[in-house]
Protein backbone atom coordinates (compact mmCIF):
# COMPACT_ATOMS: atom_id res chain seq x y z
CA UNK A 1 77.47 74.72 117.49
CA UNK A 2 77.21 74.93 121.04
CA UNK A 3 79.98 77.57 121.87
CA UNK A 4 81.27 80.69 120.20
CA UNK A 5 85.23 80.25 122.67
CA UNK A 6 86.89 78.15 124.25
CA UNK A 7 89.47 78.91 126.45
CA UNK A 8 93.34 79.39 125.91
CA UNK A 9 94.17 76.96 128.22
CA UNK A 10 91.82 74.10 126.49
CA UNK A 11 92.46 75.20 123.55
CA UNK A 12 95.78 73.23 123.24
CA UNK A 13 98.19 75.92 121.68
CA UNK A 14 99.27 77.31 125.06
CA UNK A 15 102.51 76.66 126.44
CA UNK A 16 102.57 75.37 130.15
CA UNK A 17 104.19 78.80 131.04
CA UNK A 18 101.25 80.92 129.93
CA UNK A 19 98.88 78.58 131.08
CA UNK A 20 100.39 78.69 134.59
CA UNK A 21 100.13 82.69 134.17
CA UNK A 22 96.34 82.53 133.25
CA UNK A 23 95.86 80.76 136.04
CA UNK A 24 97.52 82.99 138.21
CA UNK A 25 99.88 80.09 139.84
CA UNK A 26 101.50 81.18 142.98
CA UNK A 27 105.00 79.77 141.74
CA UNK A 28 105.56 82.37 138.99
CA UNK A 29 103.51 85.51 141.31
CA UNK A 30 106.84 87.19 141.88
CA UNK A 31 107.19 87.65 137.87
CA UNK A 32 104.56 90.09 137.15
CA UNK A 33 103.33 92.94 138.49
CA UNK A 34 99.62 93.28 138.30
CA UNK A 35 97.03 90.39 137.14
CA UNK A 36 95.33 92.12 133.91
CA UNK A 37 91.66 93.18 135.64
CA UNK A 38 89.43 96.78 135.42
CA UNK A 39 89.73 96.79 138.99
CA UNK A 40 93.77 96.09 139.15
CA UNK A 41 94.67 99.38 136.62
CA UNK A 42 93.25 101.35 139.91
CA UNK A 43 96.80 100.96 141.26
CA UNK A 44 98.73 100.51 137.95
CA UNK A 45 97.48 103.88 136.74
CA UNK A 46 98.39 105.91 140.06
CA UNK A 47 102.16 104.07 140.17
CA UNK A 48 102.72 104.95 136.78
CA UNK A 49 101.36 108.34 137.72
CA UNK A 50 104.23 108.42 140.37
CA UNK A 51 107.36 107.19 138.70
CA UNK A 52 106.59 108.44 134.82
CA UNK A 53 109.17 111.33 134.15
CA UNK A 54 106.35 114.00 132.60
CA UNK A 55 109.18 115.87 130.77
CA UNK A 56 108.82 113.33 127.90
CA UNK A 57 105.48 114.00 127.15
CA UNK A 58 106.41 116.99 125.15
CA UNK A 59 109.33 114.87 123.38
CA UNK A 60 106.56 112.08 122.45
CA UNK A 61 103.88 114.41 121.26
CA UNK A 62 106.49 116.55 118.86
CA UNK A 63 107.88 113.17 117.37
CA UNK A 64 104.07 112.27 116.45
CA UNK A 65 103.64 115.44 114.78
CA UNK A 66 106.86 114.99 113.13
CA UNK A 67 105.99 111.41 111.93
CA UNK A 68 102.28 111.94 110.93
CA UNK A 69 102.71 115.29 109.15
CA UNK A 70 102.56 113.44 105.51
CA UNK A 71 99.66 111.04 106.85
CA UNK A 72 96.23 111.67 106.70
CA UNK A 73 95.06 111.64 110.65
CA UNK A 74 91.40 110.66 112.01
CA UNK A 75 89.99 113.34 114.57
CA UNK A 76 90.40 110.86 117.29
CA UNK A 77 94.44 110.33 116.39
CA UNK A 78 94.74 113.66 116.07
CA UNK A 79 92.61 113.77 119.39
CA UNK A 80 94.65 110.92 121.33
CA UNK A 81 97.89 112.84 120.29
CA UNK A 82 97.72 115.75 121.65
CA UNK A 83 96.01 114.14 124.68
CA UNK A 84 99.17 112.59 125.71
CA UNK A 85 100.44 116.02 126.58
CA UNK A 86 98.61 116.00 129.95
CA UNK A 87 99.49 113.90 133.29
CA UNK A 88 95.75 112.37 133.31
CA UNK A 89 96.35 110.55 129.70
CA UNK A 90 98.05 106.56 129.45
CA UNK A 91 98.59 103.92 127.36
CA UNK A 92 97.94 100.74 126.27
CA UNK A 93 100.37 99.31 123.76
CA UNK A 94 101.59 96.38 121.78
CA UNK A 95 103.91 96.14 119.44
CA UNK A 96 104.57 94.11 116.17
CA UNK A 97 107.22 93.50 113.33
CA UNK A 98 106.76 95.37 109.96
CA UNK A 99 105.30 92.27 108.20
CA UNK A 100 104.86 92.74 104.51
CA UNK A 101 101.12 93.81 104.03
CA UNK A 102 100.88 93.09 108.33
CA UNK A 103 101.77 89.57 107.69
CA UNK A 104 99.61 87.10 110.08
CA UNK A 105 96.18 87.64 111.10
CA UNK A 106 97.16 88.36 114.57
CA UNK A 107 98.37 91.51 113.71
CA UNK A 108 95.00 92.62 113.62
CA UNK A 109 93.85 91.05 116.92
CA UNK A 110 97.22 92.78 118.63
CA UNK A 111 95.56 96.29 118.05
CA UNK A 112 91.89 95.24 118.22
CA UNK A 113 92.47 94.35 121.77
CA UNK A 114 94.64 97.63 122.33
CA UNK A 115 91.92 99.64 121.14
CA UNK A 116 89.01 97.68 122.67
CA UNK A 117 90.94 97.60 126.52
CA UNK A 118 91.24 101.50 126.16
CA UNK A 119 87.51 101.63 125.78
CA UNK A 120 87.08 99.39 128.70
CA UNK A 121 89.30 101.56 130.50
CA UNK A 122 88.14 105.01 129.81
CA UNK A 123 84.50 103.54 130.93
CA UNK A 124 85.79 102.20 134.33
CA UNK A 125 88.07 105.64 134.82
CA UNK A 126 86.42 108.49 132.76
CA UNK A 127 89.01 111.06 134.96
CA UNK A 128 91.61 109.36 132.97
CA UNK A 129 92.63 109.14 128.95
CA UNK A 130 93.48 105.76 127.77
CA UNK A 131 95.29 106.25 124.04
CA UNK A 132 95.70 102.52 122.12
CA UNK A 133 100.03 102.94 120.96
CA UNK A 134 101.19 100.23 118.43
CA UNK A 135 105.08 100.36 118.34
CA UNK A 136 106.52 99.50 115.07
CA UNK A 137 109.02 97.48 115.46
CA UNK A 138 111.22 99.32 113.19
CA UNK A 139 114.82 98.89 114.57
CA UNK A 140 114.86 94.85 114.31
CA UNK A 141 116.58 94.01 111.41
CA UNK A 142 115.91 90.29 111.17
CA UNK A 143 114.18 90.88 107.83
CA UNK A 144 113.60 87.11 106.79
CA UNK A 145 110.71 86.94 109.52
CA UNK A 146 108.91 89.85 108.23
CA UNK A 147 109.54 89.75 104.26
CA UNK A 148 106.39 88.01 103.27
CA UNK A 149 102.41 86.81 103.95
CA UNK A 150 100.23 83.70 103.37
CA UNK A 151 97.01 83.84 100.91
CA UNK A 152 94.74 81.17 100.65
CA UNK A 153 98.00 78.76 100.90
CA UNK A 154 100.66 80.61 98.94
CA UNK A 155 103.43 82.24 99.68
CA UNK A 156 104.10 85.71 98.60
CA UNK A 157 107.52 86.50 99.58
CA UNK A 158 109.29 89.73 98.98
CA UNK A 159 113.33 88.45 97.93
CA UNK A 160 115.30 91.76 98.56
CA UNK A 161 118.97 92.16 100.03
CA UNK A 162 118.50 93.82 103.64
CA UNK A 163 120.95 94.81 106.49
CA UNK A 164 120.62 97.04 109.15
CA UNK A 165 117.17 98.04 110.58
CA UNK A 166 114.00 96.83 108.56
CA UNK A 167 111.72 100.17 109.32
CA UNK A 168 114.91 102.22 106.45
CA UNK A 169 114.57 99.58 104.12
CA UNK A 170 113.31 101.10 100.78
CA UNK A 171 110.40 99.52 99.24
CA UNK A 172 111.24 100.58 95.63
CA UNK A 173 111.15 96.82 93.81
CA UNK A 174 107.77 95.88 95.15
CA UNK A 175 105.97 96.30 91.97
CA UNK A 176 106.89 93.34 90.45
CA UNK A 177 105.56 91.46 93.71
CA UNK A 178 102.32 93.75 93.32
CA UNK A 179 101.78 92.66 90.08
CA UNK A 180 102.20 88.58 91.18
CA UNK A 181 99.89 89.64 94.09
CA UNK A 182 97.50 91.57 92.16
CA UNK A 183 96.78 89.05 89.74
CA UNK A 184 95.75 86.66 92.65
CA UNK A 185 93.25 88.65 94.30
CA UNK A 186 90.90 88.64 91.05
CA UNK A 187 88.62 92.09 90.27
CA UNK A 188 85.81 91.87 92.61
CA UNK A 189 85.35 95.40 94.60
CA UNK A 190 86.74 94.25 97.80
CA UNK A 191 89.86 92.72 95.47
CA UNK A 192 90.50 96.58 94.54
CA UNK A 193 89.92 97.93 97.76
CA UNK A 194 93.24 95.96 98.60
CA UNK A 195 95.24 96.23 95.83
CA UNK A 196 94.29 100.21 96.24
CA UNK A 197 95.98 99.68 99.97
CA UNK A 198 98.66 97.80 99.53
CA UNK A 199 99.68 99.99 96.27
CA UNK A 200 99.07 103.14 98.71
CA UNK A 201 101.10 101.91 101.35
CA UNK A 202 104.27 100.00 99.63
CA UNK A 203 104.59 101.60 96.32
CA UNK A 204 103.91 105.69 97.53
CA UNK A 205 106.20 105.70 100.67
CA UNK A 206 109.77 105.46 100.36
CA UNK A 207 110.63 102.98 103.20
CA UNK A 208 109.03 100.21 105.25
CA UNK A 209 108.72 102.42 108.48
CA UNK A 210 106.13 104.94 106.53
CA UNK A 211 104.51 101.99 104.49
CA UNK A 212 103.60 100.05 107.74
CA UNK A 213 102.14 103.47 109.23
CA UNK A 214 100.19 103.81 106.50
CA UNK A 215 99.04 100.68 106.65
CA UNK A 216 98.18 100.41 110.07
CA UNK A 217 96.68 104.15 110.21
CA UNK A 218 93.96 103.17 107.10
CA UNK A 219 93.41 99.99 108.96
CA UNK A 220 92.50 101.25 112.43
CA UNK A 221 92.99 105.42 112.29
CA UNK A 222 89.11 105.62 112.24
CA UNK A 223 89.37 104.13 115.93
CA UNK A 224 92.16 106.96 117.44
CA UNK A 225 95.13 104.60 116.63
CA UNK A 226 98.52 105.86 117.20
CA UNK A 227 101.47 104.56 115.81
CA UNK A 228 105.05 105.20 116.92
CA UNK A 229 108.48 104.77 115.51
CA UNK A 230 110.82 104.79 118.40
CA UNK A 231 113.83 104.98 116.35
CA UNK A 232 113.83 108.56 116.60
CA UNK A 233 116.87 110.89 118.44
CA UNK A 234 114.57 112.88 120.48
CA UNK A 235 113.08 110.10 122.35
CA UNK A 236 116.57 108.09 123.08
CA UNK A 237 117.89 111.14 124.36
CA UNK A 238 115.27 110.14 127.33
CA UNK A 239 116.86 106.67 127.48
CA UNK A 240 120.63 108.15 127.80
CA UNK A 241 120.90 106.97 131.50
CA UNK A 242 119.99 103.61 130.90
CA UNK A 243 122.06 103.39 128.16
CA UNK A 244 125.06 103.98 129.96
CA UNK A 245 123.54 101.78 132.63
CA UNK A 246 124.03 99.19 130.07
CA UNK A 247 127.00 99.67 128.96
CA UNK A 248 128.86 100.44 132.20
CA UNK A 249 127.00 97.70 134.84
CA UNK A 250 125.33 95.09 132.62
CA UNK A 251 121.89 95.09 135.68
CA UNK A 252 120.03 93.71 132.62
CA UNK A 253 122.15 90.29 132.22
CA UNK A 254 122.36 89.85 136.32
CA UNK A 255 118.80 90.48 137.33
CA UNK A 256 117.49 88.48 134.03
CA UNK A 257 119.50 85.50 134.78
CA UNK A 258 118.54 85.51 137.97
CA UNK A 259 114.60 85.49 136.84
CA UNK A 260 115.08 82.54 134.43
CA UNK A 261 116.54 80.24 137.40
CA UNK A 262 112.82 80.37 139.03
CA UNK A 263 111.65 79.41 135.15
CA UNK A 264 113.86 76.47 135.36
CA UNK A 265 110.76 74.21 134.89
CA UNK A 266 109.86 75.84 131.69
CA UNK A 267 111.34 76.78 128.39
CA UNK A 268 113.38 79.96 128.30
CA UNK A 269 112.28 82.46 125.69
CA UNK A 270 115.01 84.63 125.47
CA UNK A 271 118.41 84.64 127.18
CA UNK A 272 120.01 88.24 127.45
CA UNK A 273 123.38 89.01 126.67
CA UNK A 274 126.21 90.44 128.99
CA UNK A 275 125.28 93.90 126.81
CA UNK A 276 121.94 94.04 125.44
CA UNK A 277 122.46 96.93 122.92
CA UNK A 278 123.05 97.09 119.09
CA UNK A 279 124.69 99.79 117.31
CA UNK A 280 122.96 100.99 114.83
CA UNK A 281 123.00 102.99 111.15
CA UNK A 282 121.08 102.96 107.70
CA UNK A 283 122.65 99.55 106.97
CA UNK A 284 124.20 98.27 110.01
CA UNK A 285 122.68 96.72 112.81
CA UNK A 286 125.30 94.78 115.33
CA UNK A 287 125.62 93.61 118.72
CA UNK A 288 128.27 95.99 121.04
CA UNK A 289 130.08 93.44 122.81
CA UNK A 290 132.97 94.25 125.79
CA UNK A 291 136.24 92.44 125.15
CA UNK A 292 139.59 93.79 126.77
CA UNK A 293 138.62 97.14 128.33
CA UNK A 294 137.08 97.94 124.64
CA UNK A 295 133.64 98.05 123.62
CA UNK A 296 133.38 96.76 119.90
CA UNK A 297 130.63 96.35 117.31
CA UNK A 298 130.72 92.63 116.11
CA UNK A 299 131.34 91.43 112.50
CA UNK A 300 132.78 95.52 112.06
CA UNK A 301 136.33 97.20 112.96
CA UNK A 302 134.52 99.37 114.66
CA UNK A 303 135.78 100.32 118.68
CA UNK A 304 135.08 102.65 121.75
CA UNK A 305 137.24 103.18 124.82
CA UNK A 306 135.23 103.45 127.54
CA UNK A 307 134.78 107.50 127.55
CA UNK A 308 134.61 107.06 123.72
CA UNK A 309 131.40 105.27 124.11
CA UNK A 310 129.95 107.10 126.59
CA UNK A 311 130.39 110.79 124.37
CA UNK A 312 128.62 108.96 122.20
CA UNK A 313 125.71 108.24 123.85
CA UNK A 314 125.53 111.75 124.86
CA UNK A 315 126.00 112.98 121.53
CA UNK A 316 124.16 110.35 119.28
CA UNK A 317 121.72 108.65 121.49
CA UNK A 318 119.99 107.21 118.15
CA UNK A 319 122.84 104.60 117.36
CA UNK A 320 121.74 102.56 119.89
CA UNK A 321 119.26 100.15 119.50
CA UNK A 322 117.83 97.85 122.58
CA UNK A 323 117.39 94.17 121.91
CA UNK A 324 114.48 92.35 122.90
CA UNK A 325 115.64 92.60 126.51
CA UNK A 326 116.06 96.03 126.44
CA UNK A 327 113.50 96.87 123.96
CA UNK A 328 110.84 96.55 126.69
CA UNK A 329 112.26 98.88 128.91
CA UNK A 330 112.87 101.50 126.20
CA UNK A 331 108.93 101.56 125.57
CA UNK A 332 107.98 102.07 129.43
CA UNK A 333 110.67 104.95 130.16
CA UNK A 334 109.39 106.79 126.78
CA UNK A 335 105.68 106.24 127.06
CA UNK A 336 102.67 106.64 130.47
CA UNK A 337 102.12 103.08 129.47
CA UNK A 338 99.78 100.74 131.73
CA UNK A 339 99.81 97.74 130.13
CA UNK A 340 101.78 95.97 127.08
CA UNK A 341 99.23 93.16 124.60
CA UNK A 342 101.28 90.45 123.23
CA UNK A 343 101.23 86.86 122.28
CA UNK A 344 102.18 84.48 124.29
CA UNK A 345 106.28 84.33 123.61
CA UNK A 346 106.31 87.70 124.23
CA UNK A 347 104.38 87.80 127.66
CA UNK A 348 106.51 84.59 128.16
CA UNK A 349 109.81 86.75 127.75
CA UNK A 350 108.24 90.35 129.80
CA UNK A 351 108.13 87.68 133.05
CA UNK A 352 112.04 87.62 132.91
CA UNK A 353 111.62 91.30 133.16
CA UNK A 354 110.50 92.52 136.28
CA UNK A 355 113.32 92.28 138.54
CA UNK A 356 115.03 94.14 136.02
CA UNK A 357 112.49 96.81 135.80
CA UNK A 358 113.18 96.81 139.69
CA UNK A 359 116.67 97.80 139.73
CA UNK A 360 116.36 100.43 137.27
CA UNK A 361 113.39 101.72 139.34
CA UNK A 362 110.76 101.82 136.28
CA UNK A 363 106.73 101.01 136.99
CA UNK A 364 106.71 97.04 135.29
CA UNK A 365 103.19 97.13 133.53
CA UNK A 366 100.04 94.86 133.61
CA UNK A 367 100.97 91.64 130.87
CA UNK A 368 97.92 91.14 128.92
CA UNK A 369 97.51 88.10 126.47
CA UNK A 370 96.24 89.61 122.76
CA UNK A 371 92.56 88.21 121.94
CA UNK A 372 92.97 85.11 119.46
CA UNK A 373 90.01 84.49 116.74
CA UNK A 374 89.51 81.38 114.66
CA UNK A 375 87.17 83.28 111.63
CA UNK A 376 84.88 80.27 110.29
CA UNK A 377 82.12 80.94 107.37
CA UNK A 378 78.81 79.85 107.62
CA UNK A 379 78.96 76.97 105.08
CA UNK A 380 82.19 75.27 107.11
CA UNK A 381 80.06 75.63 110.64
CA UNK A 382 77.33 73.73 108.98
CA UNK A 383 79.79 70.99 108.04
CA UNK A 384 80.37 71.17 111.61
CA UNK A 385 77.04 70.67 113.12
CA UNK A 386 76.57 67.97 110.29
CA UNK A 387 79.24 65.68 111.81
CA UNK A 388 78.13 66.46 115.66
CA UNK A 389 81.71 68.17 116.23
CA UNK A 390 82.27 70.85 119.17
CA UNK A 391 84.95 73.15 119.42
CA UNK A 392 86.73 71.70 121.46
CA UNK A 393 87.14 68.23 119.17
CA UNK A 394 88.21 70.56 116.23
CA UNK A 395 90.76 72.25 118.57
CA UNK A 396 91.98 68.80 119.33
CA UNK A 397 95.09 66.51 117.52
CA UNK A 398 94.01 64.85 114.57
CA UNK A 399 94.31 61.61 116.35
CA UNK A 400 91.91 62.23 119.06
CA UNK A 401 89.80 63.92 116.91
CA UNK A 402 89.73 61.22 115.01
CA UNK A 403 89.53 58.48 118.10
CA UNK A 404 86.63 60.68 119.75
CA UNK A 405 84.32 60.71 116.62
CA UNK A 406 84.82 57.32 115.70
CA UNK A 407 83.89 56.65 119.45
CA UNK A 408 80.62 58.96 118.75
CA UNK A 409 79.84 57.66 115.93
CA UNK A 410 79.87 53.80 116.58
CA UNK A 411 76.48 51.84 117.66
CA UNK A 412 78.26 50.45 120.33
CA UNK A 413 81.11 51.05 122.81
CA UNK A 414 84.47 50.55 121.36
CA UNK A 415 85.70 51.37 124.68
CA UNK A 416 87.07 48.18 126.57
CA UNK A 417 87.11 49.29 130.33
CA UNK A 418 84.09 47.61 131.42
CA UNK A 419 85.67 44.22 130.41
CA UNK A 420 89.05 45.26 132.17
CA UNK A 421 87.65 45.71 135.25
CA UNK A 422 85.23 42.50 135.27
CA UNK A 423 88.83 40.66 134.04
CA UNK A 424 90.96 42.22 137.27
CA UNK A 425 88.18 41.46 139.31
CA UNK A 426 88.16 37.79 138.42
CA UNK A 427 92.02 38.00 138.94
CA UNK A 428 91.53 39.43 142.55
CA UNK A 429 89.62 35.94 143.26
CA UNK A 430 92.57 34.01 141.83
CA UNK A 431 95.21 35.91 144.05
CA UNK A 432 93.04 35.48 147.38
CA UNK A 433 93.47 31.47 146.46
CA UNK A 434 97.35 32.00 145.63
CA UNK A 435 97.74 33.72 148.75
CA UNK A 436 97.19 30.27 150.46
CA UNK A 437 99.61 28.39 148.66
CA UNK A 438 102.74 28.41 147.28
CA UNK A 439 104.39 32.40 146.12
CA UNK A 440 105.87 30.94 143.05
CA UNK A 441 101.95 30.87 141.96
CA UNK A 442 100.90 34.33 142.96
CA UNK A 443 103.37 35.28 140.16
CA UNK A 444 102.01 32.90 137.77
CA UNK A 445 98.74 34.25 138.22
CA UNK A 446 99.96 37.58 138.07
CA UNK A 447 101.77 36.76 134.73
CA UNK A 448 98.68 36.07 133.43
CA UNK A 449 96.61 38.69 134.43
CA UNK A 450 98.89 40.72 132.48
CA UNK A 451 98.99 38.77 129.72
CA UNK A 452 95.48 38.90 129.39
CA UNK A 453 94.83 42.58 130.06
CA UNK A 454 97.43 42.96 127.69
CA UNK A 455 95.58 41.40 124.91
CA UNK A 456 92.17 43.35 125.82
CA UNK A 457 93.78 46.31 125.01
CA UNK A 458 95.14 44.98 122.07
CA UNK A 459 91.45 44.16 121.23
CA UNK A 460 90.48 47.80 121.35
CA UNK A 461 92.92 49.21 119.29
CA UNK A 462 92.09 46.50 116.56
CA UNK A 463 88.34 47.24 117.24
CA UNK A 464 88.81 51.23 116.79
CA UNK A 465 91.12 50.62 113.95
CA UNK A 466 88.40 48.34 112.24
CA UNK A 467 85.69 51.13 113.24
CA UNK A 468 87.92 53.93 111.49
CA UNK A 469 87.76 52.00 107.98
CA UNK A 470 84.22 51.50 108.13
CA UNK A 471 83.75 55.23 109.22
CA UNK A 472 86.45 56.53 107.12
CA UNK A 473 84.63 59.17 104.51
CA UNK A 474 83.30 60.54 107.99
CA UNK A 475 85.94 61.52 109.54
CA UNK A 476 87.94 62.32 106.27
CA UNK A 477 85.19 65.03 106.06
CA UNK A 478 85.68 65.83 109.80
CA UNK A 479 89.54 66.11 109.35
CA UNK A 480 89.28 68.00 106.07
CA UNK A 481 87.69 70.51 107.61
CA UNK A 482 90.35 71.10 110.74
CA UNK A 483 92.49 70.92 108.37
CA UNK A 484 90.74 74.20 106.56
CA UNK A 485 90.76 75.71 109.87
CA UNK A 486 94.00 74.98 111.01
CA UNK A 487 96.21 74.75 108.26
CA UNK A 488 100.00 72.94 108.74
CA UNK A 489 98.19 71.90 111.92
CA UNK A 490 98.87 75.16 113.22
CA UNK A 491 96.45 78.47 114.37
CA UNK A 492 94.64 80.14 111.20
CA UNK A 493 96.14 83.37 112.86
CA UNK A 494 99.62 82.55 112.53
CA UNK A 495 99.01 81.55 108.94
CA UNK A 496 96.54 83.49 107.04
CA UNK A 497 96.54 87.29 106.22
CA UNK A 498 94.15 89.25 106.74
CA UNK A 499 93.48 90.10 102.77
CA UNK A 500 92.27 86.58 102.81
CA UNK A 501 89.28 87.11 104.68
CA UNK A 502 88.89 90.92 103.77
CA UNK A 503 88.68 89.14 99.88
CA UNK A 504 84.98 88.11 101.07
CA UNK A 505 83.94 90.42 104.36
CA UNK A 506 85.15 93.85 103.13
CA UNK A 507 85.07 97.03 105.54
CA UNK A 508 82.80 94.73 107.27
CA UNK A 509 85.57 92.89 108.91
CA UNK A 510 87.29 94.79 111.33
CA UNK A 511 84.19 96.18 112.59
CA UNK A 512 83.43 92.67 113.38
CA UNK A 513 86.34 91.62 115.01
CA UNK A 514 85.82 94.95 117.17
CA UNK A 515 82.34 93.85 117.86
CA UNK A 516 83.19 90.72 119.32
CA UNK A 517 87.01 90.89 120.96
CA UNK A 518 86.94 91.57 124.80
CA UNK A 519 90.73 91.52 125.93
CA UNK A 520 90.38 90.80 129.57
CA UNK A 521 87.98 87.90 129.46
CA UNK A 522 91.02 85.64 127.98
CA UNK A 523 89.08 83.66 125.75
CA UNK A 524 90.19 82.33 122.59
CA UNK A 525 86.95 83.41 119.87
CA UNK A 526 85.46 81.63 117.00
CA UNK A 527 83.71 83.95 115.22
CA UNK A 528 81.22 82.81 112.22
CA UNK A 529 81.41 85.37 109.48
């Protein structure tokens, strides 16, 4: 096939707002810091340089310890790690829900292009470190999202009781969904290699915080991964001022809503609340809302006076827990980060951010889109090249897909313009003679024009519709196959885990994928395994 990307913007499964930001539109400039380029981190590295509070460092590093002690660690964690105690080391991070078994195949791109832009970056500016962070996102507690995967079109759903934060949640009653599991990924080598993983990581660690890390760390340890749980007292003790902050001025809701008014033209991804903060323990996770001069935790009896509240931040800094507004800001004041990888409804919801950032006086980092992959095997880009398709037409809706092929395919032009435009010119004769007589027959003539443009087009759609039967085991085969790659008419990577593909590839997969992602060119891959 002729290309190997295509980009996110032709690609059809951008929203207008991220398109706009790929192409760097002047309306939306205020919204974001830095444009993600080598040559822009020049500046982003020596702000964050400025304003990072270098006391942390020591905080961060002892929590990693803390958290990898029962893990087994890859020199180059271990390396990255302790790197992060010195003022010449940054990171690049994204973050991600603990999806059962990582969930959709994007998880793997998210860290993929983490890893790869630290590379990148460490070429460009050797005087500097560049450690890859993935931030679990174990605090979130909306556990329906997260309590299942996809393989090879079933659903494999984990149905447990959950409240409160996801990353406590025990995993003890997953062996009965291992089994179900189990018994669909058959015996071959690269069948045990998973079930060997997934019974490693779910059935030998006590909660879905530690299973994740596993997970993750077997996954992509080999390539200096690190991977944080933030949930952790010693590193919201470094967030106490903007806690209170929150609490006691509500910045976040002003400067937020101000930000969405100049995204008035698109849709809003998130709207923040008066209070952006949850409070938090093992089985309770609810918003703190401000009624009456009292702070209260909704759906509980539980209350704070105002100096109540504020000894308990002091003293118990880990009850707190930032929503997605504040959630952002929690990972820049805790980490030297540079530059957060997401998807595109989370870049969509950082650009209500910076403002915010602003008043708070914390460096806003460099918004980079994640690398997106449609994996295709060899035997379904033959059926490709067989029907003549590009890219781009199996990219496309069904319908022009469809249209465009049967288009290609005729042995003559189904398209009627030609005839149109011979038809309006033979009107424009007509209305030079009306313009000499009477007006009531300009509009007769005009009437008819109409009329019989009208039924031209109703021609072509007859013709095309009469071309579609005739072609129709064609383009059956041609929408067959998009509808292999895109399944529910929706990306493979939003769909499919990545056992699917790991079933036939192996260990051979992620090295692959880190062959062939390169996070700042933007592009949207197709890579034939």
């Amino acid at each position: 096939m002729p290309t190997d990307c295509i980009s996110y913007q032709n690609s059809g499964y951008f929203t207008p707002l991220m398109n706009d930001y790929l192409n760097q539109k002047s309306n939306i400039r205020s919204l974001y810091n830095r444009f993600p380029s080598l040559e822009n981190f020049e500046e982003q590295l020596q702000e964050k340089k400025n304003n990072f509070n270098e006391g942390i460092r020591a905080s961060l590093v002892s929590v990693l310890h803390e958290q990898y002690q029962n893990t087994t660690v890859s020199d180059l964690t271990k390396q990255n790690i302790e790197a992060l105690k010195v003022n010449n080391t940054f990171t690049i991070t994204t973050g991600h829900q603990l999806n059962l078994f990582s969930g959709p195949l994007y998880f793997l791109y998210k860290i993929i292009s983490t890893i790869n832009l630290t590379k990148e970056l460490k070429e460009t500016y050797p005087a500097s470190n560049f450690v890859p962070i993935y931030w679990m996102a174990t605090e979130d507690h909306d556990f329906d999202e997260i309590n299942y995967f996809n393989f090879k079109g079933k659903k494999f759903q984990w149905n447990v009781e959950s409240s409160g934060p996801v990353g406590r949640l025990a995993t003890e009653g997953l062996d009965h969904f291992f089994e179900i599991y189990a018994q669909e990924l058959g015996s071959t080598t690269n069948a045990t290699a998973l079930k060997k993983l997934f019974e490693e990581a779910y059935l030998q660690h006590d909660n879905l915080a530690n299973a994740t890390r596993h997970l993750a760390n077997a996954l992509f340890g080999e390539y200096g991964l690190v991977i944080l749980d933030a949930d952790h007292t010693d590193l919201k003790k470094h967030f106490v001022p903007y806690l209170k902050e929150e609490l006691l001025q509500q910045t976040a809701y002003k400067k937020v809503t101000e930000a969405i008014q100049q995204l008035s033209d698109y849709n809003i991804q998130v709207n923040p609340r008066e209070i952006n903060l949850f409070y938090i323990e093992d089985h309770l996770r609810e918003r703190i809302v401000f009624e009456n001069d009292t702070y209260k935790v909704n759906n509980t009896s539980i209350e704070f006076k105002k100096a109540e509240i504020l000894d308990l931040v002091e003293s118990h800094p880990e009850k707190f827990s930032p929503n997605v507004i504040m959630r952002p800001l929690y990972q820049e004041v805790i980490l030297p980060n540079l530059c957060y990888i997401g998807g595109g409804g989370e870049i969509a919801y950082w650009l209500e951010l910076k403002s915010f950032f602003e008043a708070v006086n914390v460096s806003f980092p460099i918004l980079l889109v994640r690398n997106s992959v449609l994996l295709v095997t060899q035997k379904q880009a033959h059926r490709a090249d067989k029907l003549d398709l590009t890219w781009e037409d199996l990219f496309s809706k069904q319908s022009i897909l469809e249209n465009n092929l049967t288009q290609k395919l005729s042995a003559f032009p189904i398209d009627l313009t030609a005839q149109k435009q011979q038809l309006q010119k033979q009107f424009e004769h007509l209305f030079e003679i009306a313009s000499h007589t009477d007006k009531s027959f300009t509009g007769a003539v005009k009437a008819q024009e109409v009329k019989q443009l009208k039924g031209l087009e109703n021609l072509e759609k007859r013709l095309l519709k009469a071309q579609k039967r005739k072609l129709h085991d064609q383009l059956k085969r041609a929408t067959d196959l998009q509808n292999e790659l895109f399944a529910n008419k929706s990306l493979q990577e939003r769909q499919a885990n990545f056992s699917e593909f790991y079933v036939e590839e192996g260990i051979n997969l992620i090295p692959k994928l880190m062959a062939e992602l390169k996070p700042l060119e933007q592009k949207f891959n197709i890579l034939i395994l």
